[in-house]
Protein backbone atom coordinates (compact mmCIF):
# COMPACT_ATOMS: atom_id res chain seq x y z
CA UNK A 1 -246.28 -3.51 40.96
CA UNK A 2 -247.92 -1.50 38.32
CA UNK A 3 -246.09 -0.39 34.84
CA UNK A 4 -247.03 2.14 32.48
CA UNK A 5 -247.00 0.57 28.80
CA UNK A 6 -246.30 2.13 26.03
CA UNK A 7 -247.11 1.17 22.13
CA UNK A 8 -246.41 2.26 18.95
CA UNK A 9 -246.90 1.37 15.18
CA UNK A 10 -245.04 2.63 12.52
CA UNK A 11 -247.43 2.38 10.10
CA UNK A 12 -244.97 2.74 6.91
CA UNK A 13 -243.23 -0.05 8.47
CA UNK A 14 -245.97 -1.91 9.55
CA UNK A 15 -243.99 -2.66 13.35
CA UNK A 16 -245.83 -2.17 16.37
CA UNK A 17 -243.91 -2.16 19.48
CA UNK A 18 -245.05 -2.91 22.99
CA UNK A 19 -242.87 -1.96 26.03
CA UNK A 20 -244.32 -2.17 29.46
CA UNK A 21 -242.35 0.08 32.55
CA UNK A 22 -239.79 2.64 32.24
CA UNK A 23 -237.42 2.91 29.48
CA UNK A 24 -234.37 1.33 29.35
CA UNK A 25 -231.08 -0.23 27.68
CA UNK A 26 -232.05 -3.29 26.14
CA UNK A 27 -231.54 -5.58 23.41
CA UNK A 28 -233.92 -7.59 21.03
CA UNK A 29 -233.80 -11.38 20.62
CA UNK A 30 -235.77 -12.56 17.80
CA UNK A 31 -238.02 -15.50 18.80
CA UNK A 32 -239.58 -16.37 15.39
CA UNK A 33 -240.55 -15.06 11.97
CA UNK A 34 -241.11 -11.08 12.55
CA UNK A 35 -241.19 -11.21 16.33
CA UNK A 36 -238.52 -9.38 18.43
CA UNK A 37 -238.52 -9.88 22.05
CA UNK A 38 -236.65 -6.97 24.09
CA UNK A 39 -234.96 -7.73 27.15
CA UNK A 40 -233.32 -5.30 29.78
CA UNK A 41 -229.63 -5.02 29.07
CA UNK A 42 -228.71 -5.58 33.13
CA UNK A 43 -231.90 -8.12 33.96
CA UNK A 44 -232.50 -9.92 31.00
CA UNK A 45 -236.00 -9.08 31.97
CA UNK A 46 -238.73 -9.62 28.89
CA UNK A 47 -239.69 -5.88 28.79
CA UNK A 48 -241.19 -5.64 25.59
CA UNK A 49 -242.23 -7.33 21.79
CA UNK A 50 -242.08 -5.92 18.56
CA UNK A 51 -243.96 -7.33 15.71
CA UNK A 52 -243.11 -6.62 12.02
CA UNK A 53 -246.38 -6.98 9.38
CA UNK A 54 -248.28 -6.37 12.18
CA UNK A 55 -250.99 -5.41 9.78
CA UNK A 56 -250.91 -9.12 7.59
CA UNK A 57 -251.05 -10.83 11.07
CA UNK A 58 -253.74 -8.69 12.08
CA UNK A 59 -255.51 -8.80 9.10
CA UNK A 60 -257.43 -5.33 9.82
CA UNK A 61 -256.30 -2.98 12.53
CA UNK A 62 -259.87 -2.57 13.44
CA UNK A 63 -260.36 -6.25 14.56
CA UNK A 64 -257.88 -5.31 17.65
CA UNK A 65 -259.97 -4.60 21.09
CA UNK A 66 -258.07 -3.97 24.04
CA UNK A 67 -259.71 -3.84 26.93
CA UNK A 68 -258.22 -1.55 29.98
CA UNK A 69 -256.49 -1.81 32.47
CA UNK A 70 -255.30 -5.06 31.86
CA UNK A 71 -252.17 -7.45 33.04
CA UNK A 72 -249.19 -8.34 30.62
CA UNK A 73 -247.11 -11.62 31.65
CA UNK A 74 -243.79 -11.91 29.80
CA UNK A 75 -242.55 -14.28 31.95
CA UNK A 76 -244.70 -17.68 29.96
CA UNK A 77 -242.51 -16.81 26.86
């Protein structure tokens, strides 16, 4: 089944968020340092990530290539 993704950065905050499907109720379960994992509130489904100082662990926002369409795989985390 294809999903629609949607991602955002906040660049004040320096947190980019990655959610992949519709939206929904969820919750965020933080998996290390600055990562947030969000999971559907009925599923427990991995439905998206957030990363704070996305920018340090980037090191420059124009390094970043993505390369569409492409697949995303929650479920190896």
């Amino acid at each position: 089944m294809e999903k629609q993704m949607c991602i955002y950065y906040d660049e004040e905050g320096d947190y980019l968020t990655l959610f992949v499907g519709d939206s929904k109720p969820n919750y965020g379960e933080e998996i290390d340092d600055d990562i947030t994992l969000f999971r559907d509130n009925k599923t427990n489904e991995i439905i998206g990530i957030g990363i704070l100082n996305f920018r340090e662990r980037a090191k420059s926002l124009q390094d970043i290539e993505i390369k569409l369409p492409f697949k995303v795989n929650f479920s190896a985390l």
